[in-house]
PDB file of N, CA and C in Angstrom:
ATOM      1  N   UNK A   1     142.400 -72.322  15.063  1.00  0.00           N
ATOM      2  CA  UNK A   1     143.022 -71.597  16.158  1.00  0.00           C
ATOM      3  C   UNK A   1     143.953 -72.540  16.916  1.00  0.00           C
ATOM      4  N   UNK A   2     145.289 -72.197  17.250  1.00  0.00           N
ATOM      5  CA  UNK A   2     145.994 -72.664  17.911  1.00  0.00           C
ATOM      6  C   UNK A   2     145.945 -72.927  19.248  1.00  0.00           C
ATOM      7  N   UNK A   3     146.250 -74.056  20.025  1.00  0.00           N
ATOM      8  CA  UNK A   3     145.916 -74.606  21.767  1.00  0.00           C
ATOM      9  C   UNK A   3     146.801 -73.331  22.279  1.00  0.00           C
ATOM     10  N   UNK A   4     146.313 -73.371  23.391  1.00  0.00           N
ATOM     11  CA  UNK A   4     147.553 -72.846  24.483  1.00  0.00           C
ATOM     12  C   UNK A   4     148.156 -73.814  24.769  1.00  0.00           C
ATOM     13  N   UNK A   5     149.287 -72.884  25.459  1.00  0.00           N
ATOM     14  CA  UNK A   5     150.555 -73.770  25.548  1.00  0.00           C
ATOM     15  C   UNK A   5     150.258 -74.374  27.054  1.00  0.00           C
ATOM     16  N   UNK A   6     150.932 -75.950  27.305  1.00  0.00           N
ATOM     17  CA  UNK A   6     150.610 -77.000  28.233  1.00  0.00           C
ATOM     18  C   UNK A   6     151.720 -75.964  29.663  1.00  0.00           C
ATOM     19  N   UNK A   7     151.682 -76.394  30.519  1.00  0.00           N
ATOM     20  CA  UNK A   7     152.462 -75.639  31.504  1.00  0.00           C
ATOM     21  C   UNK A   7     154.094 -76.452  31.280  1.00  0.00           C
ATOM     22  N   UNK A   8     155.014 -75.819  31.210  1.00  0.00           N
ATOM     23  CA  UNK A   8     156.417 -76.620  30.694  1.00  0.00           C
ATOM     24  C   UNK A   8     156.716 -76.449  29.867  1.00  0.00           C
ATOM     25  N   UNK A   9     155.591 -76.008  28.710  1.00  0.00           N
ATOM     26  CA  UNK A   9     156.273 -76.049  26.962  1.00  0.00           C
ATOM     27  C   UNK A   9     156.981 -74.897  26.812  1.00  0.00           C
ATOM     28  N   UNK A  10     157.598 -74.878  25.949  1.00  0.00           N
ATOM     29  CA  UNK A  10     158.454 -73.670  25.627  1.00  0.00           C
ATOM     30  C   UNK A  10     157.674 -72.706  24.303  1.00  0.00           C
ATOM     31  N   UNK A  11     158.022 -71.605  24.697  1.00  0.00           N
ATOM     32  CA  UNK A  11     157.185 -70.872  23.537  1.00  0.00           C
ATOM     33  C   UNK A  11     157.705 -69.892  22.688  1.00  0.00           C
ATOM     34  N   UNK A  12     157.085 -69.644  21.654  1.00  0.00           N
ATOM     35  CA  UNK A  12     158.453 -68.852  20.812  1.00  0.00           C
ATOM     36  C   UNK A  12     158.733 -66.999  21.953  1.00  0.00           C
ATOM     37  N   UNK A  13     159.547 -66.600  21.536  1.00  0.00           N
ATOM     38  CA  UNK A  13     159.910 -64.959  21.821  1.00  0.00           C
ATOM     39  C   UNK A  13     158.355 -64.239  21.426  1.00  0.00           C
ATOM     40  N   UNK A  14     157.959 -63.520  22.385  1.00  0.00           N
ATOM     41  CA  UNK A  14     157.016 -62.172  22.610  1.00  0.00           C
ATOM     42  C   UNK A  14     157.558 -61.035  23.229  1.00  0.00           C
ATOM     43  N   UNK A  15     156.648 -59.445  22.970  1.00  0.00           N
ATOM     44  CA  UNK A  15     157.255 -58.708  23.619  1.00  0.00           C
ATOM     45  C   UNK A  15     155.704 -58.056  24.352  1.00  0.00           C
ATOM     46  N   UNK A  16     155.584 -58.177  25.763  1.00  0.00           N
ATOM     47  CA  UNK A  16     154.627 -57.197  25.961  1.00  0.00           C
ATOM     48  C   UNK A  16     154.663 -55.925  26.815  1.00  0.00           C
ATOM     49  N   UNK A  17     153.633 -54.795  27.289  1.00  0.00           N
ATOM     50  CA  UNK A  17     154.090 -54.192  28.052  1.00  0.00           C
ATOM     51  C   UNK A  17     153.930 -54.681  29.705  1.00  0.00           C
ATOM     52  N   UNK A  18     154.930 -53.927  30.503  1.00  0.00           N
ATOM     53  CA  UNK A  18     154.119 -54.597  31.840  1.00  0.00           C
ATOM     54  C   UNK A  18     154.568 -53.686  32.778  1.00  0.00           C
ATOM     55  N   UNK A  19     154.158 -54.050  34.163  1.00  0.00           N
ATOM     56  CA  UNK A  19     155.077 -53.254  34.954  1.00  0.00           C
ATOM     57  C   UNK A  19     155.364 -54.284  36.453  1.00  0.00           C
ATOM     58  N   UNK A  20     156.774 -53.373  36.505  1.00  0.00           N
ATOM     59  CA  UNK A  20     157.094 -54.043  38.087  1.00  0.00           C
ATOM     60  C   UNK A  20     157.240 -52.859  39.558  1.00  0.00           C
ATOM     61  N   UNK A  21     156.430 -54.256  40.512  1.00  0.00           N
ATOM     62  CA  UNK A  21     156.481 -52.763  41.611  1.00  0.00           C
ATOM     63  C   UNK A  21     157.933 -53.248  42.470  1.00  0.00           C
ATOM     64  N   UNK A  22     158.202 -52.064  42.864  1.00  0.00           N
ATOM     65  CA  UNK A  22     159.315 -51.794  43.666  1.00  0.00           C
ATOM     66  C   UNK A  22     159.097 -51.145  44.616  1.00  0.00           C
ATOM     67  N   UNK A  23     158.240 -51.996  45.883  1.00  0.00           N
ATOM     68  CA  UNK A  23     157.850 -50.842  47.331  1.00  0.00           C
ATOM     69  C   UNK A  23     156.207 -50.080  46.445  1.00  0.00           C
ATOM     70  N   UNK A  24     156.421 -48.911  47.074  1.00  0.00           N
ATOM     71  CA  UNK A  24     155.024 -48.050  46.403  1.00  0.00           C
ATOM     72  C   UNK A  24     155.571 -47.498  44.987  1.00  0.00           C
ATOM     73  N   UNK A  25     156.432 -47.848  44.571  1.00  0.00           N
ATOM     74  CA  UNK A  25     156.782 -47.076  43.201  1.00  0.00           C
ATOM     75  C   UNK A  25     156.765 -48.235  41.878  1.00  0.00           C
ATOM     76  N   UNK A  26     155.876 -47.333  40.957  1.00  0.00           N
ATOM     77  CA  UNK A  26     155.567 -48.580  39.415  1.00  0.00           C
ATOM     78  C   UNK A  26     156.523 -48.446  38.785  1.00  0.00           C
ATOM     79  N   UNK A  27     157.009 -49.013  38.214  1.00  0.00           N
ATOM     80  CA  UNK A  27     157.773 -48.868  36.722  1.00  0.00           C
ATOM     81  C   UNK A  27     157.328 -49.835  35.532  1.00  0.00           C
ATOM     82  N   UNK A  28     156.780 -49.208  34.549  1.00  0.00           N
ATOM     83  CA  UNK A  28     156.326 -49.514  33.451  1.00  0.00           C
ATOM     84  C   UNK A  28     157.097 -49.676  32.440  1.00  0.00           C
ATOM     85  N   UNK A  29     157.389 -50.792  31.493  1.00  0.00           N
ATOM     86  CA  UNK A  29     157.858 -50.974  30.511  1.00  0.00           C
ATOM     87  C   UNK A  29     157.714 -52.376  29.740  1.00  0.00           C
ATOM     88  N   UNK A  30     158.503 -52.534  28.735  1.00  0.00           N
ATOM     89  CA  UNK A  30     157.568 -53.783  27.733  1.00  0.00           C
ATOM     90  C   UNK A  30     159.012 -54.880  27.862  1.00  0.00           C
ATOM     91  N   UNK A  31     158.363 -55.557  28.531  1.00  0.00           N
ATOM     92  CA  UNK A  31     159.343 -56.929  28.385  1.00  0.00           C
ATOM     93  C   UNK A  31     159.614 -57.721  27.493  1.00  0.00           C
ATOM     94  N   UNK A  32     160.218 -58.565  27.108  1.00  0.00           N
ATOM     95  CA  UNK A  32     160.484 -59.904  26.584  1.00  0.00           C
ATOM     96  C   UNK A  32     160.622 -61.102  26.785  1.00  0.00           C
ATOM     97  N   UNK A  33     159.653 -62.079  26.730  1.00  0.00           N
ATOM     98  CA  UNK A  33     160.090 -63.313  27.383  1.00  0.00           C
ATOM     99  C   UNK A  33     161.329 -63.777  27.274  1.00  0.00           C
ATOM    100  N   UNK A  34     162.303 -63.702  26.305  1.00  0.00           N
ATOM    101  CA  UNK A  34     163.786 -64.018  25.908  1.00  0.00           C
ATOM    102  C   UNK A  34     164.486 -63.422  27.395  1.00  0.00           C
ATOM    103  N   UNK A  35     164.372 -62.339  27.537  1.00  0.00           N
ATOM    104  CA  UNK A  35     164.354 -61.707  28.831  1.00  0.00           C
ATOM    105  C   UNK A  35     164.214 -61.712  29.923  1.00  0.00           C
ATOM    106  N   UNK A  36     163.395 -62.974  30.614  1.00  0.00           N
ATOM    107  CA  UNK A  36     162.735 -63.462  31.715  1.00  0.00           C
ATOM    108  C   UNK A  36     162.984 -64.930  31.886  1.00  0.00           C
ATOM    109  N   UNK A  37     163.533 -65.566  30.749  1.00  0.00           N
ATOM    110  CA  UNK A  37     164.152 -66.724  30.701  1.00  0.00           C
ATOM    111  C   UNK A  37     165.083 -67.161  32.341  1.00  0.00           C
ATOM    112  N   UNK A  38     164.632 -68.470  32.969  1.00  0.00           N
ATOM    113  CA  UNK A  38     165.423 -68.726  34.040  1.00  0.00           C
ATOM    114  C   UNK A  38     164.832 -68.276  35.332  1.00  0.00           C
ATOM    115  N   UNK A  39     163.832 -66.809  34.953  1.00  0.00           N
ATOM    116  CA  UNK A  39     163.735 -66.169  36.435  1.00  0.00           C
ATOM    117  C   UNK A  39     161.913 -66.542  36.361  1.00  0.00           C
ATOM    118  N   UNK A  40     161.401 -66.415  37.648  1.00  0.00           N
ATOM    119  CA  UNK A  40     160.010 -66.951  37.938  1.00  0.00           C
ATOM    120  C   UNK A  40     159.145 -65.969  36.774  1.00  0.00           C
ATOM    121  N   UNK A  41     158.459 -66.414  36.538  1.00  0.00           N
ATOM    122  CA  UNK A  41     157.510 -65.383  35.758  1.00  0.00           C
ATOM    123  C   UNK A  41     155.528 -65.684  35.526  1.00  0.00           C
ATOM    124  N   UNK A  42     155.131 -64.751  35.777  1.00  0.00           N
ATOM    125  CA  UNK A  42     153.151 -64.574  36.050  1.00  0.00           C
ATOM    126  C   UNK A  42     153.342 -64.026  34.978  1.00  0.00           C
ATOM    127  N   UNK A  43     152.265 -64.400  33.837  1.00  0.00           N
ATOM    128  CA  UNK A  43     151.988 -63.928  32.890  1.00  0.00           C
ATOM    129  C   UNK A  43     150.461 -64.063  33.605  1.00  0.00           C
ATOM    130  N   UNK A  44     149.759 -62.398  33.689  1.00  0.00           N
ATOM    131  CA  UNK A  44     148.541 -62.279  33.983  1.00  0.00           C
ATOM    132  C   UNK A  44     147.459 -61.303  32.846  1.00  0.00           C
ATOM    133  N   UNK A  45     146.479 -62.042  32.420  1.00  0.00           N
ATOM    134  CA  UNK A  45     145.679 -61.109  31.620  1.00  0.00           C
ATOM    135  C   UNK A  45     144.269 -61.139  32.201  1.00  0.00           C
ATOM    136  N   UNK A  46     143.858 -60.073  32.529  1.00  0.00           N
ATOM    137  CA  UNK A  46     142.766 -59.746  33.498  1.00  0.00           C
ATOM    138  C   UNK A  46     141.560 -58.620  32.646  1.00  0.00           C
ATOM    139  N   UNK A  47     140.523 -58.663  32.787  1.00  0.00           N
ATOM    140  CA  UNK A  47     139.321 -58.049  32.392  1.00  0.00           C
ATOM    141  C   UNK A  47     139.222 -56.644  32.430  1.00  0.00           C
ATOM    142  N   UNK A  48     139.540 -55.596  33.660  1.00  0.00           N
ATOM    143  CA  UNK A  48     139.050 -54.675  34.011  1.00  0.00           C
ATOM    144  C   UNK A  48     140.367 -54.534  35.056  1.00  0.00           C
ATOM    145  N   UNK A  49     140.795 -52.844  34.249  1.00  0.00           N
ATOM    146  CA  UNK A  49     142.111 -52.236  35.005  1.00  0.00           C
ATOM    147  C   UNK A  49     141.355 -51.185  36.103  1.00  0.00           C
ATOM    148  N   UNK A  50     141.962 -51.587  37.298  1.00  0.00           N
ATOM    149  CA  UNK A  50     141.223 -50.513  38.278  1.00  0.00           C
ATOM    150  C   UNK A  50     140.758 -50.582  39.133  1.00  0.00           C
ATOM    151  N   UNK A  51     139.835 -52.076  38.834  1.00  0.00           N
ATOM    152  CA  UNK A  51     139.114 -52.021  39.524  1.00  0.00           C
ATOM    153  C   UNK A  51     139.007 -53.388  40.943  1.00  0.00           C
ATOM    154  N   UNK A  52     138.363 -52.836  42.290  1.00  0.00           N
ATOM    155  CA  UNK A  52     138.463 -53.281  42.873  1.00  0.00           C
ATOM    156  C   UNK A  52     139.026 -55.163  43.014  1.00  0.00           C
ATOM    157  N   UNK A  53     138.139 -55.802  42.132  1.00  0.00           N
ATOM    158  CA  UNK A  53     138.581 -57.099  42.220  1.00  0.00           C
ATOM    159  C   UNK A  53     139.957 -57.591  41.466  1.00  0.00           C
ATOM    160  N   UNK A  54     140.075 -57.028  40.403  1.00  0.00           N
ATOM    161  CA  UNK A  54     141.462 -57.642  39.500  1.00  0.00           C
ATOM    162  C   UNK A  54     142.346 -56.839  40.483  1.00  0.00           C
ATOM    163  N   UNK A  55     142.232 -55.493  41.479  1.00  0.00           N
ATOM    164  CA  UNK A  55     143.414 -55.001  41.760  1.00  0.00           C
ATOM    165  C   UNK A  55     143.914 -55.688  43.028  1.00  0.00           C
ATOM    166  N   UNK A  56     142.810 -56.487  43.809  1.00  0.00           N
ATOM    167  CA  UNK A  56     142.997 -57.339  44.984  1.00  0.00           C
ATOM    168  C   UNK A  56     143.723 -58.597  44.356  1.00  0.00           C
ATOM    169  N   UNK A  57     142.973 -59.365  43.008  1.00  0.00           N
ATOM    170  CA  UNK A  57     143.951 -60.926  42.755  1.00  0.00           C
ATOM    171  C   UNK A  57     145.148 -60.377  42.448  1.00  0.00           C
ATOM    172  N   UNK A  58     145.772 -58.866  41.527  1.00  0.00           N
ATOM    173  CA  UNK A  58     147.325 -58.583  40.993  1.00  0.00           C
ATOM    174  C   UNK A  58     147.996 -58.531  42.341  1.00  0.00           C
ATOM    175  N   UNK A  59     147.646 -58.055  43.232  1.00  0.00           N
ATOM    176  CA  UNK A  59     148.431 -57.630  44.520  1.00  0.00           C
ATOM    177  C   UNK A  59     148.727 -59.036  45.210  1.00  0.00           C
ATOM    178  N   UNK A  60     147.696 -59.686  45.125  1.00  0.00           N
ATOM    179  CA  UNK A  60     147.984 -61.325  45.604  1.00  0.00           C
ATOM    180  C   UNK A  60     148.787 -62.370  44.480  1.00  0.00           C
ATOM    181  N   UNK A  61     149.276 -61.846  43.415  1.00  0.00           N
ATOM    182  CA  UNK A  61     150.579 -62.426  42.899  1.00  0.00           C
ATOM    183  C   UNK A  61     151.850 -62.075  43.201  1.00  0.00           C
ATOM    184  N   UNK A  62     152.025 -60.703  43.000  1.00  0.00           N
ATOM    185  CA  UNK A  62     152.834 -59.917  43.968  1.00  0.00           C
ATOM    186  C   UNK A  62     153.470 -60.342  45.411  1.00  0.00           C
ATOM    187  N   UNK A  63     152.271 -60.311  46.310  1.00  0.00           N
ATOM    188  CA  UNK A  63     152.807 -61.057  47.507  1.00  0.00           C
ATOM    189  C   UNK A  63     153.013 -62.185  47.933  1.00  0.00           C
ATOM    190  N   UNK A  64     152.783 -63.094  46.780  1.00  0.00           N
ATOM    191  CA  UNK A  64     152.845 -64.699  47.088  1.00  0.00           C
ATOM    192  C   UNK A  64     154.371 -64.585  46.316  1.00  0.00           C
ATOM    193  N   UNK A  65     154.669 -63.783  45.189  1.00  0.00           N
ATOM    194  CA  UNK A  65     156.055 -63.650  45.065  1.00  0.00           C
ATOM    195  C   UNK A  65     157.361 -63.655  45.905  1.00  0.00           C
ATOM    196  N   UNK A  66     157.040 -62.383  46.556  1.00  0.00           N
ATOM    197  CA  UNK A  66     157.813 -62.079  47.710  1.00  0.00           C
ATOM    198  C   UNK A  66     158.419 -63.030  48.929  1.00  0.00           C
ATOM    199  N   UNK A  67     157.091 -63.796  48.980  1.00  0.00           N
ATOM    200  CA  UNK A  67     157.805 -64.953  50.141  1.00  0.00           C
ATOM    201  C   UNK A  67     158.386 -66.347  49.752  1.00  0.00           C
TER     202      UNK A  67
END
């Protein structure tokens, strides 16, 4: 099995789905890292959609974004 990647390394092209909020409104769709190149980017993979605790840490990436 292959390491994860060190923080800095470069990694080949992926495509996943994701979404971005805009105010109270989602928009869902599947990105590309080729795509995100240059601009800040959270790659987050979390346990359990829904629910109270993962939806409190996603919202606290979100707003540490913003400022």
């Amino acid at each position: 099995m292959a390491s994860a990647p060190a923080i800095g390394d470069i990694v080949g092209d992926f495509c996943l789905p994701g979404v971005r909020l805009d105010g109270e409104t989602v928009h869902r769709r599947d990105y590309t890292l080729c795509e995100q190149r240059g601009k800040l980017l959270v790659l987050v993979f979390y346990p359990g959609d829904d629910t109270p605790v993962c939806s409190a840490q996603l919202c606290s990436y979100s707003d540490g974004l913003a400022g």
